[in-house]
C-alpha atoms as a PDB file:
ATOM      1  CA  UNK A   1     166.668  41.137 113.779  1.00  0.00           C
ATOM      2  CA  UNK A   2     168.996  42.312 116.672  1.00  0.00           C
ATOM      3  CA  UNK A   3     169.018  46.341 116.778  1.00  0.00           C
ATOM      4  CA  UNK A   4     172.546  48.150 115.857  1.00  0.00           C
ATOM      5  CA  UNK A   5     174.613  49.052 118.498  1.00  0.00           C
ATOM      6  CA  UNK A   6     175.547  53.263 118.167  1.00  0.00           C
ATOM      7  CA  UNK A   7     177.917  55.154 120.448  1.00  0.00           C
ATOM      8  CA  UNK A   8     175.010  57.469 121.571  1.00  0.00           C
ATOM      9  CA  UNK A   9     171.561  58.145 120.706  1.00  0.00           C
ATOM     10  CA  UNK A  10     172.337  61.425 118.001  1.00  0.00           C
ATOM     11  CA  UNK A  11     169.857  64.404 117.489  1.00  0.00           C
ATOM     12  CA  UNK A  12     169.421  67.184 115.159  1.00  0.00           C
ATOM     13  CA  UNK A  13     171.327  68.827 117.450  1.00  0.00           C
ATOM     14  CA  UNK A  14     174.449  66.373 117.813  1.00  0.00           C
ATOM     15  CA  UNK A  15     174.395  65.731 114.403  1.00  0.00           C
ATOM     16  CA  UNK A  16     174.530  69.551 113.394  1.00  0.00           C
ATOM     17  CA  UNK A  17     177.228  69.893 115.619  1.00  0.00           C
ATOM     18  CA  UNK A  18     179.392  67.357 114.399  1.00  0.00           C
ATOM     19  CA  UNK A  19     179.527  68.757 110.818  1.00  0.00           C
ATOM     20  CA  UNK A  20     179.912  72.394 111.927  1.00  0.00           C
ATOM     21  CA  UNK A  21     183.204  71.259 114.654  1.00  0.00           C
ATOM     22  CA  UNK A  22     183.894  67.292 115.189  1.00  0.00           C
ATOM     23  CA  UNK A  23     185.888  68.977 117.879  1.00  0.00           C
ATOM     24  CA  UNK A  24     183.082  71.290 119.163  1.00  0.00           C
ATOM     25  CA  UNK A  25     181.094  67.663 119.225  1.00  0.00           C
ATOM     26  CA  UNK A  26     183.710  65.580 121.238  1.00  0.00           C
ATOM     27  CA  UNK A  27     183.653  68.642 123.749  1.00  0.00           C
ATOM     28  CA  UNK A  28     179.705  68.415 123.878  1.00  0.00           C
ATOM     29  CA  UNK A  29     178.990  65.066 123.981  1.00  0.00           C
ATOM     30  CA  UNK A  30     181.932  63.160 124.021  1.00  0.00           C
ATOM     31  CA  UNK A  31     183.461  64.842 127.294  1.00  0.00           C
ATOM     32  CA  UNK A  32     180.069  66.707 128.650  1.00  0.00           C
ATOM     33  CA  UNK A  33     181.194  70.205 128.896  1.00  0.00           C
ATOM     34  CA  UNK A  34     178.181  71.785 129.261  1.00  0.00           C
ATOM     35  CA  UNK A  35     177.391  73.933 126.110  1.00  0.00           C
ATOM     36  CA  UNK A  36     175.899  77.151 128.156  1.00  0.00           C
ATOM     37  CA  UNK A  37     173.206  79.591 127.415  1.00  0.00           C
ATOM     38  CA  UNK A  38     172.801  82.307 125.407  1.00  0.00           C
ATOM     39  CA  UNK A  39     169.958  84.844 125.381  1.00  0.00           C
ATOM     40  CA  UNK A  40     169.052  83.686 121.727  1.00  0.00           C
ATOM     41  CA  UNK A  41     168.356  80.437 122.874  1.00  0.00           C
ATOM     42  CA  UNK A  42     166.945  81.263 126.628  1.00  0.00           C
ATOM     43  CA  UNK A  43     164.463  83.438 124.233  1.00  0.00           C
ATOM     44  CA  UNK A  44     163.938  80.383 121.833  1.00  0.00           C
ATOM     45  CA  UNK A  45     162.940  78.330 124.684  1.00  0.00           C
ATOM     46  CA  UNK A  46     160.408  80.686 126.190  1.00  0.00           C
ATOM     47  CA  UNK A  47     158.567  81.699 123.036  1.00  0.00           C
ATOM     48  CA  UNK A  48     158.510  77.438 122.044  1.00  0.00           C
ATOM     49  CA  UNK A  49     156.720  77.483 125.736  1.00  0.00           C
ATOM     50  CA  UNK A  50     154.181  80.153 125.193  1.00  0.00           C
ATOM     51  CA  UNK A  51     153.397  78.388 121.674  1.00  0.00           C
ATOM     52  CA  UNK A  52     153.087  75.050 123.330  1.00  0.00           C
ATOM     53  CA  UNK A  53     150.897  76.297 126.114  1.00  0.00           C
ATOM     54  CA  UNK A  54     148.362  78.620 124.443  1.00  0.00           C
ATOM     55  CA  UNK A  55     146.647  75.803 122.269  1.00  0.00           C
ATOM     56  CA  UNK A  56     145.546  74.636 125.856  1.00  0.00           C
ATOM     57  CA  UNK A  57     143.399  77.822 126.358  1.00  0.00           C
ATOM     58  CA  UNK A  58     139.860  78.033 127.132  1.00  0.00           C
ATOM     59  CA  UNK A  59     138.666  78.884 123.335  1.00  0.00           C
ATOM     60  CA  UNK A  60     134.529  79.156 124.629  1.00  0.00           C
ATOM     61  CA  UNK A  61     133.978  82.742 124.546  1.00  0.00           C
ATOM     62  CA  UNK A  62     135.667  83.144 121.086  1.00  0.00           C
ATOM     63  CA  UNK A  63     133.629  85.134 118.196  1.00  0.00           C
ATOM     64  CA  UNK A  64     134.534  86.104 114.698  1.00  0.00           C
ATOM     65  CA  UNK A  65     134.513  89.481 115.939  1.00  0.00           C
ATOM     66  CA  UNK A  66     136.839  88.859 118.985  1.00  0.00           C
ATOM     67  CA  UNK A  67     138.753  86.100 118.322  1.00  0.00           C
ATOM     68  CA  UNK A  68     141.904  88.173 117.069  1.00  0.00           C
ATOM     69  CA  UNK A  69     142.176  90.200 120.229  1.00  0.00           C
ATOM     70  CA  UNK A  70     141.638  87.580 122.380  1.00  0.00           C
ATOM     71  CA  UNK A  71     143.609  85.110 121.197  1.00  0.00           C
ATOM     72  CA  UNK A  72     146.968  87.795 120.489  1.00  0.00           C
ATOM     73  CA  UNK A  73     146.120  88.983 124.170  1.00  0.00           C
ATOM     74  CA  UNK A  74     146.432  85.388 125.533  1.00  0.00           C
ATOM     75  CA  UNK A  75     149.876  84.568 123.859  1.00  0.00           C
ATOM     76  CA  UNK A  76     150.880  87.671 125.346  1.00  0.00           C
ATOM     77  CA  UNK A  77     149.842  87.326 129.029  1.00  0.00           C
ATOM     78  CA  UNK A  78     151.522  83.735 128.732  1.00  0.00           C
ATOM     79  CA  UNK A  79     155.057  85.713 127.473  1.00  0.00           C
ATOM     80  CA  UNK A  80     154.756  88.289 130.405  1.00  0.00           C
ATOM     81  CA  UNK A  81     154.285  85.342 132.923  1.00  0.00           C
ATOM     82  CA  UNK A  82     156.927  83.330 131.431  1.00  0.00           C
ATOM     83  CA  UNK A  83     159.444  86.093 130.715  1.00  0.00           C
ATOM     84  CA  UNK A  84     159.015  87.567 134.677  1.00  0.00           C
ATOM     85  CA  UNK A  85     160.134  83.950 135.769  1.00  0.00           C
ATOM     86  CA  UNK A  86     163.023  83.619 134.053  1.00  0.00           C
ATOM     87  CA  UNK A  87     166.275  84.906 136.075  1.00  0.00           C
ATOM     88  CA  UNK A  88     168.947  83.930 132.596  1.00  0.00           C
ATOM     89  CA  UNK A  89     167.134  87.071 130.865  1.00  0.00           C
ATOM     90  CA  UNK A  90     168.595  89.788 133.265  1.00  0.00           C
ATOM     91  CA  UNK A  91     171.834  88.299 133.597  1.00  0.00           C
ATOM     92  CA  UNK A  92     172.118  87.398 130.106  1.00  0.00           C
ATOM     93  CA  UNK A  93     171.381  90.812 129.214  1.00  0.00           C
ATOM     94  CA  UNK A  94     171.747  93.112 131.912  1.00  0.00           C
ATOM     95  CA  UNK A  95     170.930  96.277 129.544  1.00  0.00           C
ATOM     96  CA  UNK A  96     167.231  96.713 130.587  1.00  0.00           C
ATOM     97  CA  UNK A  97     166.502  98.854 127.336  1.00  0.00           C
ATOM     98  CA  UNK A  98     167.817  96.075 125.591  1.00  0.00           C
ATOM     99  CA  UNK A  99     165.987  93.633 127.184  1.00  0.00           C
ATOM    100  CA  UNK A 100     162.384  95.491 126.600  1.00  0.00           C
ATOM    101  CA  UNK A 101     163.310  95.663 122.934  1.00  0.00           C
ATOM    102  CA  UNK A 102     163.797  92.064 123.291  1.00  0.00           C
ATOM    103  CA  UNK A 103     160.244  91.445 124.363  1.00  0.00           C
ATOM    104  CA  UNK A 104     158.999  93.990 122.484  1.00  0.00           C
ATOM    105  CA  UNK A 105     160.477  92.178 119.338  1.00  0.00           C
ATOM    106  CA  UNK A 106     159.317  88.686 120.870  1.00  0.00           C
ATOM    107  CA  UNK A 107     155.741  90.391 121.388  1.00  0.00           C
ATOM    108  CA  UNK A 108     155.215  91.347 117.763  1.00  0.00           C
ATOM    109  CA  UNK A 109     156.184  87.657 116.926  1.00  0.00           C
ATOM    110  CA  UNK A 110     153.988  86.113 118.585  1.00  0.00           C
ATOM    111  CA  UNK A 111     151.239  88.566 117.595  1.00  0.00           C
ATOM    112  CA  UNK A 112     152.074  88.189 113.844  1.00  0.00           C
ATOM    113  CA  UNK A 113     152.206  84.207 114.399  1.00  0.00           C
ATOM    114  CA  UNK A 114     148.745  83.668 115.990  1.00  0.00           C
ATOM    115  CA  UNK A 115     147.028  86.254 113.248  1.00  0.00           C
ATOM    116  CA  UNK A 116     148.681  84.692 110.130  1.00  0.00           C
ATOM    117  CA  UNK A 117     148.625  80.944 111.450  1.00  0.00           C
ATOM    118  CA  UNK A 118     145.575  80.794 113.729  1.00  0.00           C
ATOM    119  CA  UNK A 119     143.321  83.106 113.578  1.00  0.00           C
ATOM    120  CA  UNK A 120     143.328  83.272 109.294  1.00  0.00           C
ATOM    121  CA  UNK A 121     142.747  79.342 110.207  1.00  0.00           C
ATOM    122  CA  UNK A 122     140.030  79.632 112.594  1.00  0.00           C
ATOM    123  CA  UNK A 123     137.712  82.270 110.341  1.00  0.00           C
ATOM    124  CA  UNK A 124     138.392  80.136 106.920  1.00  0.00           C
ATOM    125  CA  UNK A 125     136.359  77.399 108.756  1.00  0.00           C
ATOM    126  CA  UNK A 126     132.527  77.728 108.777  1.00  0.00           C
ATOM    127  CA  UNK A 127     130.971  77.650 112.307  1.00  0.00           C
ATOM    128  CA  UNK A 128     132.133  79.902 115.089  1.00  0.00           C
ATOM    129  CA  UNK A 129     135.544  80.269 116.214  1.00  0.00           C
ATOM    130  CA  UNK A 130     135.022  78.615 119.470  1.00  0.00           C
ATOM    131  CA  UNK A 131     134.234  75.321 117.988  1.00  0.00           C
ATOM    132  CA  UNK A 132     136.997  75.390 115.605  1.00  0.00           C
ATOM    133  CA  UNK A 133     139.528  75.819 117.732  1.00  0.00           C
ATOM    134  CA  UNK A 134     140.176  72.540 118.760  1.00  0.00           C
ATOM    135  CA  UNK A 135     139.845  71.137 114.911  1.00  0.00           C
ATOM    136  CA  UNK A 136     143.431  73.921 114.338  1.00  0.00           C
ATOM    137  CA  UNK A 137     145.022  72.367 117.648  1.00  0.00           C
ATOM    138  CA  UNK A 138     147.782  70.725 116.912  1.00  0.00           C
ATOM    139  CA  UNK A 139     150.160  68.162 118.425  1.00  0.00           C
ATOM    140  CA  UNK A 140     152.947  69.459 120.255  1.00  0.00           C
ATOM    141  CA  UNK A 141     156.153  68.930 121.393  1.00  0.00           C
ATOM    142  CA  UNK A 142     156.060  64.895 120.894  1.00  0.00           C
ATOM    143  CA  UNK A 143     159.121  63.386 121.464  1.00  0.00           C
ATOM    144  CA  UNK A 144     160.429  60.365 118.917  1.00  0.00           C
ATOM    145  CA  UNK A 145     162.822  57.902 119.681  1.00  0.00           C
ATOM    146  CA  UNK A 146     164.413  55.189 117.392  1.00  0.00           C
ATOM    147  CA  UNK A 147     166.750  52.300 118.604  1.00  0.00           C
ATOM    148  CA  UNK A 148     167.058  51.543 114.816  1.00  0.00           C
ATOM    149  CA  UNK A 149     167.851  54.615 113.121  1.00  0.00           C
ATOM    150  CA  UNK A 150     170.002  55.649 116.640  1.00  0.00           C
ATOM    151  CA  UNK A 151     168.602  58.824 116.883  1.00  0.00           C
ATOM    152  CA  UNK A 152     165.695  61.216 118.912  1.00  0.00           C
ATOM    153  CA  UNK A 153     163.989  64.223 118.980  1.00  0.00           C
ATOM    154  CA  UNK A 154     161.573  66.606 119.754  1.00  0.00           C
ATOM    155  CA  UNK A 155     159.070  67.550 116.843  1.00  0.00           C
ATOM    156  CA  UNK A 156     157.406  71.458 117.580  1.00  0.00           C
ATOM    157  CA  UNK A 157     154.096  70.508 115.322  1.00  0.00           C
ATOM    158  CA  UNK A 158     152.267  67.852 113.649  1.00  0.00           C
ATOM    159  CA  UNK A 159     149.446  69.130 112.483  1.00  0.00           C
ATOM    160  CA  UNK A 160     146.647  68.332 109.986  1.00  0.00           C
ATOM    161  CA  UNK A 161     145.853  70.550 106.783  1.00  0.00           C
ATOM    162  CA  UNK A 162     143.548  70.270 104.107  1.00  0.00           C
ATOM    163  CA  UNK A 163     144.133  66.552 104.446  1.00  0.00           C
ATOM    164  CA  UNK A 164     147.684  66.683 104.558  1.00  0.00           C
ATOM    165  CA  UNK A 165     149.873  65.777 107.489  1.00  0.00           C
ATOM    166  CA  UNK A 166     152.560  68.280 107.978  1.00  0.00           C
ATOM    167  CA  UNK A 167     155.705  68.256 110.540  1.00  0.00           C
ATOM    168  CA  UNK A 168     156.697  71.910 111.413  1.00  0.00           C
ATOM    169  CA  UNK A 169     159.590  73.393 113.297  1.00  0.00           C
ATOM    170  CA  UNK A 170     159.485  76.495 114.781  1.00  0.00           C
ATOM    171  CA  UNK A 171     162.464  78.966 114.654  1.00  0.00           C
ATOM    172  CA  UNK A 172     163.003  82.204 116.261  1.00  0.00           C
ATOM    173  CA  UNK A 173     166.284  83.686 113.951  1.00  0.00           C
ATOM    174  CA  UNK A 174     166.519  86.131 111.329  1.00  0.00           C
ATOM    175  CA  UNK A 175     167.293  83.698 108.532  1.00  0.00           C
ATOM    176  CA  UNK A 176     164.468  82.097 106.714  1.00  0.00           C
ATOM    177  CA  UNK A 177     165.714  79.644 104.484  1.00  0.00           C
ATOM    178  CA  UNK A 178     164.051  75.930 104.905  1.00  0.00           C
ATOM    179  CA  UNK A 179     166.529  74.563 102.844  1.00  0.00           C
ATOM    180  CA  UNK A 180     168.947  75.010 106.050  1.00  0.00           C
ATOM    181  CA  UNK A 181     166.851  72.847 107.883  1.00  0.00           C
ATOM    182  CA  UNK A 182     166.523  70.051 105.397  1.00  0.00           C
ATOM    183  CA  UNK A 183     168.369  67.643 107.529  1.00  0.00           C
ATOM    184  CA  UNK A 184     166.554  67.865 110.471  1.00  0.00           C
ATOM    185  CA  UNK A 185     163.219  67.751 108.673  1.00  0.00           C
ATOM    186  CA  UNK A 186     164.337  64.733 107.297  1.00  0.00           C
ATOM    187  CA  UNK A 187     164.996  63.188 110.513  1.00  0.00           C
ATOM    188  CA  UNK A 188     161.763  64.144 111.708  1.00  0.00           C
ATOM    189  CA  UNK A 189     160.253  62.132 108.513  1.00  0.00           C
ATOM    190  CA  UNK A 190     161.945  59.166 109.146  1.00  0.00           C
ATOM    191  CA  UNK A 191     161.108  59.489 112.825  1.00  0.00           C
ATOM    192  CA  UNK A 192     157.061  59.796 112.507  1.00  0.00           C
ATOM    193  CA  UNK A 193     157.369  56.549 109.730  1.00  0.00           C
ATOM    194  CA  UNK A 194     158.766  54.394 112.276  1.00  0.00           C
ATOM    195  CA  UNK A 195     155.867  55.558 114.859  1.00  0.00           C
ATOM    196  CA  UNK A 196     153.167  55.689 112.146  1.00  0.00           C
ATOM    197  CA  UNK A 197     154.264  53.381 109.187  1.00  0.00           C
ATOM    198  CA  UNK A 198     154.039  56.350 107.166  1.00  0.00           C
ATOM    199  CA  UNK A 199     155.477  59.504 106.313  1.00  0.00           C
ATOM    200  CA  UNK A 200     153.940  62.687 106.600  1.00  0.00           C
ATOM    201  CA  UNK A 201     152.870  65.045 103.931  1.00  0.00           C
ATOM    202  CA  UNK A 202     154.962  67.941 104.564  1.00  0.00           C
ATOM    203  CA  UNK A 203     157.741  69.536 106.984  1.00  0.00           C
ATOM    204  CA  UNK A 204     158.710  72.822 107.229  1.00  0.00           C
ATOM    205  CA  UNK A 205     159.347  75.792 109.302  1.00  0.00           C
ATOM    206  CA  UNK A 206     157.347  78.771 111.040  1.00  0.00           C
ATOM    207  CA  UNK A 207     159.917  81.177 111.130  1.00  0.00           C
ATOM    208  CA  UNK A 208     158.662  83.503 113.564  1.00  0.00           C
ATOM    209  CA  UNK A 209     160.738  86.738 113.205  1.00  0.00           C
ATOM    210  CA  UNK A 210     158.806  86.975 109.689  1.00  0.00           C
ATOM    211  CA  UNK A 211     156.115  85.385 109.908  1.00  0.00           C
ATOM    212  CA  UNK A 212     156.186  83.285 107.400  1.00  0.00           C
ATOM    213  CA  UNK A 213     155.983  79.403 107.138  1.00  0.00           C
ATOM    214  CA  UNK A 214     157.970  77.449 104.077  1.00  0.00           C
ATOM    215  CA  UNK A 215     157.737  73.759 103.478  1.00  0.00           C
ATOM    216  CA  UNK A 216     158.918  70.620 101.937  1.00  0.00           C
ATOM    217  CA  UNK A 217     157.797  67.821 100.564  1.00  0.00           C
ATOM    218  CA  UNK A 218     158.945  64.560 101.974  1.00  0.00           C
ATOM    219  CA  UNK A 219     160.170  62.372  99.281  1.00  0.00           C
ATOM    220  CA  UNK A 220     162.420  59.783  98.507  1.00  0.00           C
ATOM    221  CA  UNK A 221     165.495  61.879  98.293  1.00  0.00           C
ATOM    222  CA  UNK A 222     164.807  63.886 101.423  1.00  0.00           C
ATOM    223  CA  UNK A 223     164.358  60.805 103.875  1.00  0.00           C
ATOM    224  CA  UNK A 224     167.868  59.333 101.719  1.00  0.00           C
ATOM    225  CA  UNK A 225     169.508  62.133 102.534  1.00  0.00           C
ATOM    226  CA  UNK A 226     168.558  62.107 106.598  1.00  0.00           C
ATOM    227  CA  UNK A 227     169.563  58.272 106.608  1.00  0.00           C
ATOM    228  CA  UNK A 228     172.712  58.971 104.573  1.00  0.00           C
ATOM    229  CA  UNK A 229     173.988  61.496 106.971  1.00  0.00           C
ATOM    230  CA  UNK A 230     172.766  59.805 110.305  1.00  0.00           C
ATOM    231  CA  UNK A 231     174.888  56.840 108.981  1.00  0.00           C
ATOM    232  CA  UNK A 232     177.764  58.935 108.516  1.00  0.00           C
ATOM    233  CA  UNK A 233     177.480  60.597 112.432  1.00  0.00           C
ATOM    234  CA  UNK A 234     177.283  57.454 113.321  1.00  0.00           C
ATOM    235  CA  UNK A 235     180.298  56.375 112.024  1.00  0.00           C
ATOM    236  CA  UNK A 236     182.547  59.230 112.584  1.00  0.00           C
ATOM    237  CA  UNK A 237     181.429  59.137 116.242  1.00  0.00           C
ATOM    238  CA  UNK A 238     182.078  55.895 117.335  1.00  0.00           C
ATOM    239  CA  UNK A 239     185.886  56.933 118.689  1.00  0.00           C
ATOM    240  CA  UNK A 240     186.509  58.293 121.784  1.00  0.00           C
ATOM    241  CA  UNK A 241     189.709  59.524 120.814  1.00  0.00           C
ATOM    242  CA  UNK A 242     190.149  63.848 120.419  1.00  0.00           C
ATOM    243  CA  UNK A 243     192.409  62.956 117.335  1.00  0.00           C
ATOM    244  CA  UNK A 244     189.559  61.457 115.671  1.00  0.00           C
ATOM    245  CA  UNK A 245     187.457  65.134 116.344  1.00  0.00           C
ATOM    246  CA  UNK A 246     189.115  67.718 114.306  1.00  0.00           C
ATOM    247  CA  UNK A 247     188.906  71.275 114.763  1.00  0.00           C
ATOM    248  CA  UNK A 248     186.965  72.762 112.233  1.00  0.00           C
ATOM    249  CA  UNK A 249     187.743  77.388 112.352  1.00  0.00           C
ATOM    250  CA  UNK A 250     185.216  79.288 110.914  1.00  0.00           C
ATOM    251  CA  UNK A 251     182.447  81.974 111.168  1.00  0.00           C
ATOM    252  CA  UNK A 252     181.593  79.932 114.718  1.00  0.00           C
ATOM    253  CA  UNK A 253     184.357  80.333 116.397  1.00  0.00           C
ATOM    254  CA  UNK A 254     184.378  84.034 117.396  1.00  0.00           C
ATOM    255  CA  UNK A 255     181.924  86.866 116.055  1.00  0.00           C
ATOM    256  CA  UNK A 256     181.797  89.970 116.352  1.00  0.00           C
ATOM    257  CA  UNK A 257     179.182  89.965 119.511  1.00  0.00           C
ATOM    258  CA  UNK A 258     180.871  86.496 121.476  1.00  0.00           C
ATOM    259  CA  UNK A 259     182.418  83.601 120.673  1.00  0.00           C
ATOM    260  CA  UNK A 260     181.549  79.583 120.908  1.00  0.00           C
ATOM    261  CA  UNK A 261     181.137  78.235 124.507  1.00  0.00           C
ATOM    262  CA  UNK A 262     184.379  76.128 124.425  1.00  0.00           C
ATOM    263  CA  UNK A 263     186.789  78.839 122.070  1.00  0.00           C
ATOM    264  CA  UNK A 264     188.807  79.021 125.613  1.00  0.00           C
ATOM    265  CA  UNK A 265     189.461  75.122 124.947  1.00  0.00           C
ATOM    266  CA  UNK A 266     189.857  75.302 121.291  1.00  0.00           C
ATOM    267  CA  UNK A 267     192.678  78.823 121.318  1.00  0.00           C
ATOM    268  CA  UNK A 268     194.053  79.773 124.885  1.00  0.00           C
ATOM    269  CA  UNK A 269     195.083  76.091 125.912  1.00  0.00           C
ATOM    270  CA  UNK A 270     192.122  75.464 128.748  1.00  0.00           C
ATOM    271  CA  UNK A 271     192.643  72.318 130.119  1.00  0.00           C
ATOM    272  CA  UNK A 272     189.799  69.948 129.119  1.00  0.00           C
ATOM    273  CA  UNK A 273     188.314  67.524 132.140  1.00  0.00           C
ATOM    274  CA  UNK A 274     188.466  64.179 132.106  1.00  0.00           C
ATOM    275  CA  UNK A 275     186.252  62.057 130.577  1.00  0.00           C
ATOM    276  CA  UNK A 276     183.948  60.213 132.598  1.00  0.00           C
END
């Protein structure tokens, strides 16, 4: 069976974008204006590094009695490291009080994370810490790719519990409502079928800022749903036309700390590039 042609390869990301702004999407991905940085998501990135990295951590000297301070000191040595080498922190916020309540806020997530997700995990197994740790290791940042369903991604988690397979996301806002995330979950389902021939378990979300972890189950209607809307991206984005890519105002245009990365296209009459 030949594979379906698609305009691009979509994401979660793409796809989110399209049905907050079709126009904010045609700017993105249709023209390549670069989308820029903000310090929410230069801080998203560092704290998805840490969590990647510290599973690879030399777990032999752990104890029942140590094993909390150890492994909270270790995700924090690997923030200081990372956050010292990042230049987009200072000039992204400049303030350095602000900045130290930054990490201060990022420290205490990370703390909370490993004691409510690894270490309850490691001392609810029998044995000693240092041999469990590699049976609570998960898989990390795996990248899937389908030239069927026309879209990729990069899944945070997979990770095995209680017999279950589960798909996780992690996410560093204030909101903590899976449901938002339903789409992309979905995606993520679909995504490890293809690679597995079957779905997982679960997906969910470790939402950092709270510490707290909510999940779904993957069922018929959730994986509908992903394919339903992936179709539909699909289809809206096959024109290369900016008629086709409507503005869409709203709440993401301009708030009350910034405003969207291409607002100066959108309202004050930039002139866009041309398309390559």
């Amino acid at each position: 069976m030949p594979s379906l042609q698609f305009a691009r390869v979509q994401s979660p990301s793409s796809i989110s974008t399209y049905k907050m702004c079709p126009r904010k999407y045609y700017l993105r991905y249709q023209l390549n204006i670069p989308s820029g940085d903000s310090i929410a998501t230069v801080r998203g990135k560092l704290v998805h590094s840490v969590l990647e990295d510290f599973f690879s951590l030399n777990s032999s000297e752990l104890t029942k009695d140590n094993c909390q301070t150890l492994l909270v000191l270790a995700a924090q040595q690997l923030l200081v490291q990372k956050w010292r080498a990042e230049p987009l922190l200072e000039k992204l916020c400049p303030d350095q009080e602000e900045r130290f309540a930054l990490f201060e806020e990022t420290v205490l997530m990370l703390q909370n994370w490993v004691s409510g997700f690894v270490v309850s995990r490691l001392l609810a197994l029998p044995g000693s810490p240092a041999d469990n740790f590699q049976h609570v290791v998960p898989l990390r940042e795996q990248h899937f790719k389908s030239d069927s369903l026309g879209v990729q991604g990069f899944v945070d988690v997979i990770e095995s519990h209680n017999g279950e397979v589960r798909i996780m996301d992690y996410k560093t806002g204030a909101k903590i409502d899976v449901r938002e995330h339903r789409l992309q979950l979905g995606i993520y389902a679909l995504l490890y079928q293809e690679r597995h021939s079957q779905l997982p378990n679960k997906v969910g979300v470790y939402f950092l800022k709270n510490a707290s972890a909510e999940f779904l189950p993957v069922t018929e209607e959730l994986t509908a749903h992903a394919r339903l809307e992936l179709a539909f991206v699909h289809e809206k984005t096959q024109s290369e036309d900016i008629k086709d890519y409507p503005l869409k105002p709203g709440g993401y245009c301009k708030w009350k700390t910034g405003q969207c990365e291409y607002f100066e296209y959108c309202f004050k009459g930039k002139q866009l590039p041309l398309k390559n």
